[in-house]
PDB file of N, CA and C in Angstrom:
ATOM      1  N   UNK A   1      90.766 172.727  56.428  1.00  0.00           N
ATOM      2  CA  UNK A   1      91.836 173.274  57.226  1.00  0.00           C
ATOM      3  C   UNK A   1      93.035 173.626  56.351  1.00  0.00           C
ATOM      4  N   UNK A   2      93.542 172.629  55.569  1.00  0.00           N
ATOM      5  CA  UNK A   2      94.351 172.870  54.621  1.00  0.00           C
ATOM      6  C   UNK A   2      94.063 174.355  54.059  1.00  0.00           C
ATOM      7  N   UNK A   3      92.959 174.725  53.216  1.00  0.00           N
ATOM      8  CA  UNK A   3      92.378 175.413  52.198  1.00  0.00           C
ATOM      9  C   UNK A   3      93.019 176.911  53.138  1.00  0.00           C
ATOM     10  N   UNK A   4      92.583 176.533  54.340  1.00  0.00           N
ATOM     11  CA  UNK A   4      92.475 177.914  55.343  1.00  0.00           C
ATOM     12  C   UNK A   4      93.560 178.587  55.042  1.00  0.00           C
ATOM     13  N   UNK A   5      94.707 177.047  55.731  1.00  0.00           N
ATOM     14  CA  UNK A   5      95.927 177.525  55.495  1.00  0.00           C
ATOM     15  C   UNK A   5      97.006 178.248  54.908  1.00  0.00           C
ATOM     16  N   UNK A   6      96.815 177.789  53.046  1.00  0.00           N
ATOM     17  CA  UNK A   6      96.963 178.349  52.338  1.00  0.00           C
ATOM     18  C   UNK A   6      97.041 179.834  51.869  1.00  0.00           C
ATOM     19  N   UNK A   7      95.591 179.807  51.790  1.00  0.00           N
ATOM     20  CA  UNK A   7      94.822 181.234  51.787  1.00  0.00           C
ATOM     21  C   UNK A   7      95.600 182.289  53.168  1.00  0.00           C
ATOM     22  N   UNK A   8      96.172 181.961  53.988  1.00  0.00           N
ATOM     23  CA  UNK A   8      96.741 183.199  55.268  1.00  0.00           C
ATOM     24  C   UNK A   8      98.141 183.554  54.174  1.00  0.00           C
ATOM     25  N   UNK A   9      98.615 185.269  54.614  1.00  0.00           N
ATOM     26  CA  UNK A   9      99.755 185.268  53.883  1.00  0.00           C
ATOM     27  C   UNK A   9     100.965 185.123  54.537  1.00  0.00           C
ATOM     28  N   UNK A  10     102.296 184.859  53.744  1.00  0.00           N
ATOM     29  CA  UNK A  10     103.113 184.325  54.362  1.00  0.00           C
ATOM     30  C   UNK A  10     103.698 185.551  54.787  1.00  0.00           C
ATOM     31  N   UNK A  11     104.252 185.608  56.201  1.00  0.00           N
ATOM     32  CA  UNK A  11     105.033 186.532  56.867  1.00  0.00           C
ATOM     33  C   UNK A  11     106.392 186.010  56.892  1.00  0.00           C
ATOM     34  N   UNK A  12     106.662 184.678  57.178  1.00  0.00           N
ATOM     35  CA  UNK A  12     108.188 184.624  57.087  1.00  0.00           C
ATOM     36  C   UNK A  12     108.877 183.994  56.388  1.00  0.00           C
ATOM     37  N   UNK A  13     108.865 183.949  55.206  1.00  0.00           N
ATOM     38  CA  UNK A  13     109.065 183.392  54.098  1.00  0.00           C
ATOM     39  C   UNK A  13     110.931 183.305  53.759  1.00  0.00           C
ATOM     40  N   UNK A  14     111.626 184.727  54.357  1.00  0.00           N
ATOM     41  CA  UNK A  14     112.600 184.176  54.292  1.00  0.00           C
ATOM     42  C   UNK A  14     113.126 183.384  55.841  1.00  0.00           C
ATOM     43  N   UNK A  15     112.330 183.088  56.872  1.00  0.00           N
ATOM     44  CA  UNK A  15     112.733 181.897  57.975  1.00  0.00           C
ATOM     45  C   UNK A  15     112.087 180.424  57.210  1.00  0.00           C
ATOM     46  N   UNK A  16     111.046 180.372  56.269  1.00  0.00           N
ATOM     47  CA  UNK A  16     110.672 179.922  55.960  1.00  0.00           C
ATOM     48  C   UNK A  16     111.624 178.855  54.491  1.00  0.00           C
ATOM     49  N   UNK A  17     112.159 179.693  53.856  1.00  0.00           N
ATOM     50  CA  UNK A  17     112.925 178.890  53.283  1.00  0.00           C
ATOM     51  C   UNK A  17     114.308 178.644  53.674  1.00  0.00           C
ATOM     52  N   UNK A  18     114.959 179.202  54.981  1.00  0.00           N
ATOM     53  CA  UNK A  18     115.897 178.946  55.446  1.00  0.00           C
ATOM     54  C   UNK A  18     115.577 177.169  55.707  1.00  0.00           C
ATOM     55  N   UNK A  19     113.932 177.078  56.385  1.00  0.00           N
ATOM     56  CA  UNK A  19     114.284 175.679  56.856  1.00  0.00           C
ATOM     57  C   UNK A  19     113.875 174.756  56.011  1.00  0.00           C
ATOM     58  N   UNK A  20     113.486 175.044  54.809  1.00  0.00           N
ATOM     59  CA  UNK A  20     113.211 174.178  53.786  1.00  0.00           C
ATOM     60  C   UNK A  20     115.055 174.058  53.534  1.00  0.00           C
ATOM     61  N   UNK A  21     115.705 174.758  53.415  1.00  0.00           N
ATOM     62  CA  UNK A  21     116.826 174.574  52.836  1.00  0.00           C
ATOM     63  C   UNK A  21     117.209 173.612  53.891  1.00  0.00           C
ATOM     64  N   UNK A  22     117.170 173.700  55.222  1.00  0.00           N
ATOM     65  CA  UNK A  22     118.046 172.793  56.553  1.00  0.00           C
ATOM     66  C   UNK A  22     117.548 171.644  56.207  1.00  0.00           C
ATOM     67  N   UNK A  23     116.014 170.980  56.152  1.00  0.00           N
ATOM     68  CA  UNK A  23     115.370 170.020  55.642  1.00  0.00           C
ATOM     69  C   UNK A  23     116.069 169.220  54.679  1.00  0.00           C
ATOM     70  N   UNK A  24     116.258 169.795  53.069  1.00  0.00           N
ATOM     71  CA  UNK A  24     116.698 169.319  52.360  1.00  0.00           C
ATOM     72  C   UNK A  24     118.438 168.781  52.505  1.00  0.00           C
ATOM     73  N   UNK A  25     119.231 169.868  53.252  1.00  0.00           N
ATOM     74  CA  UNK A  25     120.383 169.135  53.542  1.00  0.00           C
ATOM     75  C   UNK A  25     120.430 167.907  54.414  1.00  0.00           C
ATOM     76  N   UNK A  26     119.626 167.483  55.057  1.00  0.00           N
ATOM     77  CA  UNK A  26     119.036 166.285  55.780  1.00  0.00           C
ATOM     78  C   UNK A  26     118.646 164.919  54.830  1.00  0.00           C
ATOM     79  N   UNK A  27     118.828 165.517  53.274  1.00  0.00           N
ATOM     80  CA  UNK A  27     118.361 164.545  52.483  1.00  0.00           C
ATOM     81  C   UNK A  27     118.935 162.843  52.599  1.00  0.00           C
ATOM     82  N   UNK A  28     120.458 163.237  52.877  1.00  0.00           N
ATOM     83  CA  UNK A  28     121.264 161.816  52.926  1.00  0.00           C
ATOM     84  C   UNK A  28     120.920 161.424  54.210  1.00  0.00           C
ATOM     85  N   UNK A  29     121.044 161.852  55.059  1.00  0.00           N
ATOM     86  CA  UNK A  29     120.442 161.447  56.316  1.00  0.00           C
ATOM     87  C   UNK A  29     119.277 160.526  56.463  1.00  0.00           C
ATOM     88  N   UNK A  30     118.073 161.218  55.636  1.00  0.00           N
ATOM     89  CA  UNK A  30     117.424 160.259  55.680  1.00  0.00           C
ATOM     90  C   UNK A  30     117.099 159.098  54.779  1.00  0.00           C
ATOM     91  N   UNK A  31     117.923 159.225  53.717  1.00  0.00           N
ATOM     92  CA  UNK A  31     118.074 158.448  52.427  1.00  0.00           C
ATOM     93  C   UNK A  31     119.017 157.341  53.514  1.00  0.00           C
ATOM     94  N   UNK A  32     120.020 157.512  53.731  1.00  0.00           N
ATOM     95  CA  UNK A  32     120.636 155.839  54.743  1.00  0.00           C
ATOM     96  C   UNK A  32     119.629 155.497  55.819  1.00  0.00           C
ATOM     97  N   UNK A  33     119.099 156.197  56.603  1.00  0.00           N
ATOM     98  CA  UNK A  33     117.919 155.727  57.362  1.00  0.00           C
ATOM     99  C   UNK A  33     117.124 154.893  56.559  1.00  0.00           C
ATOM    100  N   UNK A  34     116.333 154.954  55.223  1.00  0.00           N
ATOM    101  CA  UNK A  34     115.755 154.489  54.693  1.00  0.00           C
ATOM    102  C   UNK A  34     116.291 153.161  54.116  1.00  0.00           C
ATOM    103  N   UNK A  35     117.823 153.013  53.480  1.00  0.00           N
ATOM    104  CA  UNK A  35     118.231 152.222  53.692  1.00  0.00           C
ATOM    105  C   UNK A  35     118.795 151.160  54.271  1.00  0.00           C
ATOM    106  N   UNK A  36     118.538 151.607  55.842  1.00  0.00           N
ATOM    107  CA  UNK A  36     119.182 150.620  56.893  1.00  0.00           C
ATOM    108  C   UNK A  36     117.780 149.791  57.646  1.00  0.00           C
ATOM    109  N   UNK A  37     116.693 150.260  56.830  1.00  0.00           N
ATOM    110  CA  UNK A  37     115.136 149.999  56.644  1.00  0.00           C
ATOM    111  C   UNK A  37     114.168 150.589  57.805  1.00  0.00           C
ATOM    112  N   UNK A  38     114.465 151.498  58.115  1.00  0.00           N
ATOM    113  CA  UNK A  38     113.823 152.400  58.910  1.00  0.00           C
ATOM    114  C   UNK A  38     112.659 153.183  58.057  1.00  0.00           C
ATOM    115  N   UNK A  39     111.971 154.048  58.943  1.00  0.00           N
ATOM    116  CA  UNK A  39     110.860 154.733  57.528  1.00  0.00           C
ATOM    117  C   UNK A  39     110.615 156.087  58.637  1.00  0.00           C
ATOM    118  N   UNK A  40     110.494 156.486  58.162  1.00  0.00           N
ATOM    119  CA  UNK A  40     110.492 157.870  57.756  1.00  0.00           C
ATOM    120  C   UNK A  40     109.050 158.591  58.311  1.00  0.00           C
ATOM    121  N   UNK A  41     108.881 159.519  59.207  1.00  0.00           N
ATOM    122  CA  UNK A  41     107.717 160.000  59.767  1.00  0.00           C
ATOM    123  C   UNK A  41     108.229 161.589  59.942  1.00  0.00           C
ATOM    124  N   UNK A  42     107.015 162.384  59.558  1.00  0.00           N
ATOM    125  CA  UNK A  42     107.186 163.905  59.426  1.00  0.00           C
ATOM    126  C   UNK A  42     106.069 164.489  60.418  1.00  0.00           C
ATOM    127  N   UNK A  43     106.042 165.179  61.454  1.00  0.00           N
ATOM    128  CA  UNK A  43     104.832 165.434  61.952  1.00  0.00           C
ATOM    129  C   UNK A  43     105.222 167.227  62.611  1.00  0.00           C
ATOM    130  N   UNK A  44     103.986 167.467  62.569  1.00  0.00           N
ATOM    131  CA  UNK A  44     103.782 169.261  63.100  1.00  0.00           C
ATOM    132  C   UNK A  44     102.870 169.317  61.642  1.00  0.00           C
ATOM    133  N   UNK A  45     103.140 170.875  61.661  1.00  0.00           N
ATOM    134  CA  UNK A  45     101.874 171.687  60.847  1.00  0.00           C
ATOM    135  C   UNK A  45     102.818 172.533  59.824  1.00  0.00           C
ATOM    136  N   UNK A  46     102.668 171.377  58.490  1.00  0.00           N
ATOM    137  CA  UNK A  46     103.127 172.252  57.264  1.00  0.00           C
ATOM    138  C   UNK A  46     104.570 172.508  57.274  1.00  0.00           C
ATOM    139  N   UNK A  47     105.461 172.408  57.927  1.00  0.00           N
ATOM    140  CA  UNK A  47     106.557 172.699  57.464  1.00  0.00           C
ATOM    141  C   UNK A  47     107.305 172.128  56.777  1.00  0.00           C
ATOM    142  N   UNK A  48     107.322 170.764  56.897  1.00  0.00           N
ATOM    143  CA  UNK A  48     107.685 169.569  56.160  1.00  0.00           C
ATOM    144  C   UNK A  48     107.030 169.039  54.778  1.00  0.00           C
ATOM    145  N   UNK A  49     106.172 169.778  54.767  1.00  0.00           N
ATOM    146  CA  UNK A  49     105.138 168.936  53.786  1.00  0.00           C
ATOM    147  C   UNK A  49     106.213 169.025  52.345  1.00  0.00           C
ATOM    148  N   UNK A  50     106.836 170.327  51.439  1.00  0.00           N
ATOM    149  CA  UNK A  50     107.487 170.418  50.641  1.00  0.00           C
ATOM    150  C   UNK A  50     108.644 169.705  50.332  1.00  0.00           C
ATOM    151  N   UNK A  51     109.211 169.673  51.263  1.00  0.00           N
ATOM    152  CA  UNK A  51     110.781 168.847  51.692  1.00  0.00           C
ATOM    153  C   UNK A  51     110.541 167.182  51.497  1.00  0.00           C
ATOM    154  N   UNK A  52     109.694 166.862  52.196  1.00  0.00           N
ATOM    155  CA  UNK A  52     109.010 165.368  52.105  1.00  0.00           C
ATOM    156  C   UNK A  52     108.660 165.366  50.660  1.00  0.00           C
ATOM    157  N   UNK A  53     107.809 165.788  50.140  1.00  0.00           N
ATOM    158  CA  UNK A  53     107.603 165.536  48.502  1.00  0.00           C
ATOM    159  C   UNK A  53     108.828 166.055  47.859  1.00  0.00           C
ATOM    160  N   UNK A  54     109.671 166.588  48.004  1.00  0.00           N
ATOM    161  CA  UNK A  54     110.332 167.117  47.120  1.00  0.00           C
ATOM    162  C   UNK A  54     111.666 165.556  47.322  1.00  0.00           C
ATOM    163  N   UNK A  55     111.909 165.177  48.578  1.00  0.00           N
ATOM    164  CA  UNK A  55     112.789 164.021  48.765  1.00  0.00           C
ATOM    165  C   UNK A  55     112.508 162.646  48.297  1.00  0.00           C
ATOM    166  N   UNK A  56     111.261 162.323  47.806  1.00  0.00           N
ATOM    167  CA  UNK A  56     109.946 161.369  47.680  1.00  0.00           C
ATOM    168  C   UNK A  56     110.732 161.252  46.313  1.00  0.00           C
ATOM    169  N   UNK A  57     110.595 162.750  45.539  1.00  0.00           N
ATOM    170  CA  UNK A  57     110.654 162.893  44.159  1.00  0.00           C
ATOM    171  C   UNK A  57     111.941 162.472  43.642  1.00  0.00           C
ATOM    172  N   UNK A  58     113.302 163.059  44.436  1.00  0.00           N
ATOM    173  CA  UNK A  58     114.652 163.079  44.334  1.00  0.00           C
ATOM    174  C   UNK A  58     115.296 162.074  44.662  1.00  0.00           C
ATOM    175  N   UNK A  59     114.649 161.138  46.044  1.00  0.00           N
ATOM    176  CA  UNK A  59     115.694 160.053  46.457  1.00  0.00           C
ATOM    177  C   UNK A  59     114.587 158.916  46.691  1.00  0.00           C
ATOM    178  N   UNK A  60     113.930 158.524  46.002  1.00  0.00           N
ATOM    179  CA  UNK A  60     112.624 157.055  46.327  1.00  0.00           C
ATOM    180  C   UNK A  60     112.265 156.875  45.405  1.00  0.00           C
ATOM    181  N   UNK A  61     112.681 156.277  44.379  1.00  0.00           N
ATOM    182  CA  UNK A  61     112.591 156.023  42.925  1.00  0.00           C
ATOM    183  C   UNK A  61     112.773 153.799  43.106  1.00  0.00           C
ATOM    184  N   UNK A  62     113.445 153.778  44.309  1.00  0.00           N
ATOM    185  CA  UNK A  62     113.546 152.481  44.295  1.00  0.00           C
ATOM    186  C   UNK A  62     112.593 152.111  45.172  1.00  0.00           C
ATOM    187  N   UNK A  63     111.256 152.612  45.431  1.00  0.00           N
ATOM    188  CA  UNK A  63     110.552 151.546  46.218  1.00  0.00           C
ATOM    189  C   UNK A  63     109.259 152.449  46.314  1.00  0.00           C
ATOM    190  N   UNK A  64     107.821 151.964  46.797  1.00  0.00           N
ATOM    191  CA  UNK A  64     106.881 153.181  46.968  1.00  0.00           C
ATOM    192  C   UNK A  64     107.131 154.429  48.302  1.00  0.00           C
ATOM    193  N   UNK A  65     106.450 155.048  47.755  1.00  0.00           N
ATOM    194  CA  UNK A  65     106.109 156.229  49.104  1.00  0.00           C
ATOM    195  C   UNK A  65     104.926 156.364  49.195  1.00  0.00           C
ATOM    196  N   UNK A  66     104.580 156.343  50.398  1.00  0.00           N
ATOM    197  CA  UNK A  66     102.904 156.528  50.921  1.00  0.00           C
ATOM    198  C   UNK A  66     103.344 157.805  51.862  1.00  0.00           C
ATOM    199  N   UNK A  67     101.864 158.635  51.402  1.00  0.00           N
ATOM    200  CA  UNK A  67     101.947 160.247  52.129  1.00  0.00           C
ATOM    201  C   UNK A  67     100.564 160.220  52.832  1.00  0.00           C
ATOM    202  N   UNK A  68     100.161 160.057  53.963  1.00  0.00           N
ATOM    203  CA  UNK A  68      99.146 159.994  54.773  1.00  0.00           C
ATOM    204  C   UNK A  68      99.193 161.226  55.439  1.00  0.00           C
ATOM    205  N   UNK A  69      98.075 162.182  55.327  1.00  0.00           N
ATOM    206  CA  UNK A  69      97.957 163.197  55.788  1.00  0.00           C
ATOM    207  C   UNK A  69      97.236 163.105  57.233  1.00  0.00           C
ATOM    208  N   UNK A  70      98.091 163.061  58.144  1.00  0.00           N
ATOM    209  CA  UNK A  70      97.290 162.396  59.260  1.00  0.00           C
ATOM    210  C   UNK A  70      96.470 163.565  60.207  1.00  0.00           C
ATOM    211  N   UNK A  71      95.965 164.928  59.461  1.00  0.00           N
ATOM    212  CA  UNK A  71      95.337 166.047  60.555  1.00  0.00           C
ATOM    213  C   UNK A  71      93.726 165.401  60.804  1.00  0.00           C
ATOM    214  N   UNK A  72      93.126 164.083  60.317  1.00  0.00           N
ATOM    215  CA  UNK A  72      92.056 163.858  60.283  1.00  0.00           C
ATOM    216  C   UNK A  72      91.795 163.145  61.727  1.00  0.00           C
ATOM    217  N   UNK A  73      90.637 163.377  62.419  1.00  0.00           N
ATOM    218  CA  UNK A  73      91.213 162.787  63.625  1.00  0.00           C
ATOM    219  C   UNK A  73      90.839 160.925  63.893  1.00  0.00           C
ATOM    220  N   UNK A  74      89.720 161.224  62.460  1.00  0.00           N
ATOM    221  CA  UNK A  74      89.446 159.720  62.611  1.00  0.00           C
ATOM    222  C   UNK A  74      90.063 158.612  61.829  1.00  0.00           C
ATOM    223  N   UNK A  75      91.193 159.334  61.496  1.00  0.00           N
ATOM    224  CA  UNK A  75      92.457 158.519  60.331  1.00  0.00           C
ATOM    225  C   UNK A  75      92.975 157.433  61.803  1.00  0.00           C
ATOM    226  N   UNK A  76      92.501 156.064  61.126  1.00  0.00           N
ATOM    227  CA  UNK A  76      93.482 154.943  62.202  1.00  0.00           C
ATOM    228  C   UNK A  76      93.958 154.519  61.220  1.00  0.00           C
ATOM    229  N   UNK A  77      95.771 153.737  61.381  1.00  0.00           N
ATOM    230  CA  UNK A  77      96.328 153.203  61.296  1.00  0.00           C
ATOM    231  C   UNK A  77      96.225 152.057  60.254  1.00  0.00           C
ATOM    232  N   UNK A  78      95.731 151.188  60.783  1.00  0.00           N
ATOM    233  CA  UNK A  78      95.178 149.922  60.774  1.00  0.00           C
ATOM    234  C   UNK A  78      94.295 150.093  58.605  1.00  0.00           C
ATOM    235  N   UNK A  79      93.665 151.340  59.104  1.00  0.00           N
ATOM    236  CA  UNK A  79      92.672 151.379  58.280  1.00  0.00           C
ATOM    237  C   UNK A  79      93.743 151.798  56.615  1.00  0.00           C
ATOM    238  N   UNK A  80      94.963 152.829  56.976  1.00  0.00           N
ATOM    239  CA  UNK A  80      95.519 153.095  56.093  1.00  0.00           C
ATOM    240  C   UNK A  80      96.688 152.047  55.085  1.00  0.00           C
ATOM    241  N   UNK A  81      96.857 151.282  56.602  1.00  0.00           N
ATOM    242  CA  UNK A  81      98.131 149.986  55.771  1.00  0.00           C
ATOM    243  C   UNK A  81      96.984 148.925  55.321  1.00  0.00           C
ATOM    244  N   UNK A  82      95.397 148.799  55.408  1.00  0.00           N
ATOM    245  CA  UNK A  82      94.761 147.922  55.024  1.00  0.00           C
ATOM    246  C   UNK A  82      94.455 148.513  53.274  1.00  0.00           C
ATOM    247  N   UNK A  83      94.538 149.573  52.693  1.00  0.00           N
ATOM    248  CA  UNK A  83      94.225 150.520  51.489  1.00  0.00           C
ATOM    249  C   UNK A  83      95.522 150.635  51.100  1.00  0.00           C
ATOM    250  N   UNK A  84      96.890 150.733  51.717  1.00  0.00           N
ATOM    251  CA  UNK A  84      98.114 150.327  50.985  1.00  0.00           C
ATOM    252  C   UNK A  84      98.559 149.215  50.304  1.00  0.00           C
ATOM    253  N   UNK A  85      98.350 147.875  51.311  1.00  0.00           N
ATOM    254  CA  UNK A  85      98.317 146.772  51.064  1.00  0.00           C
ATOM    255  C   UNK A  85      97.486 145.945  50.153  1.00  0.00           C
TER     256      UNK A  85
END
């Protein structure tokens, strides 16, 4: 599905980095969330995916990040914090 994805061409590339840019100004936002020990969940299709790694890279240097790609439908929970842990 991913692969599919990719491969389509991009039509809106400049709406497209408008909201990568809105995303990233959200950075402190979720950098004190993270510090007030909350965590952090991204969900829909692809829009986030860049912004999330790119914030991973820029502001989480003090602790791990786990990126669970959850489009699988038989991805449980249970099964992913048991392979983190």
């Amino acid at each position: 599905l991913a692969q599919c994805f990719l491969s389509l061409p991009v039509q809106c590339e400049e709406e497209m980095e408008e909201l990568h840019a809105a995303h990233v100004a959200n950075f402190g936002v979720w950098h004190r969330r993270l510090l007030a020990g909350f965590s952090l969940l991204f969900y829909g299709f692809g829009s986030k995916v860049a912004a999330a790694r790119e914030f991973a890279l820029r502001e989480c240097s003090l602790g791990p990040v786990v990126e669970v790609n959850g489009y699988v439908a038989s991805l449980r929970l249970t099964r992913v914090l048991h392979q983190v842990v």
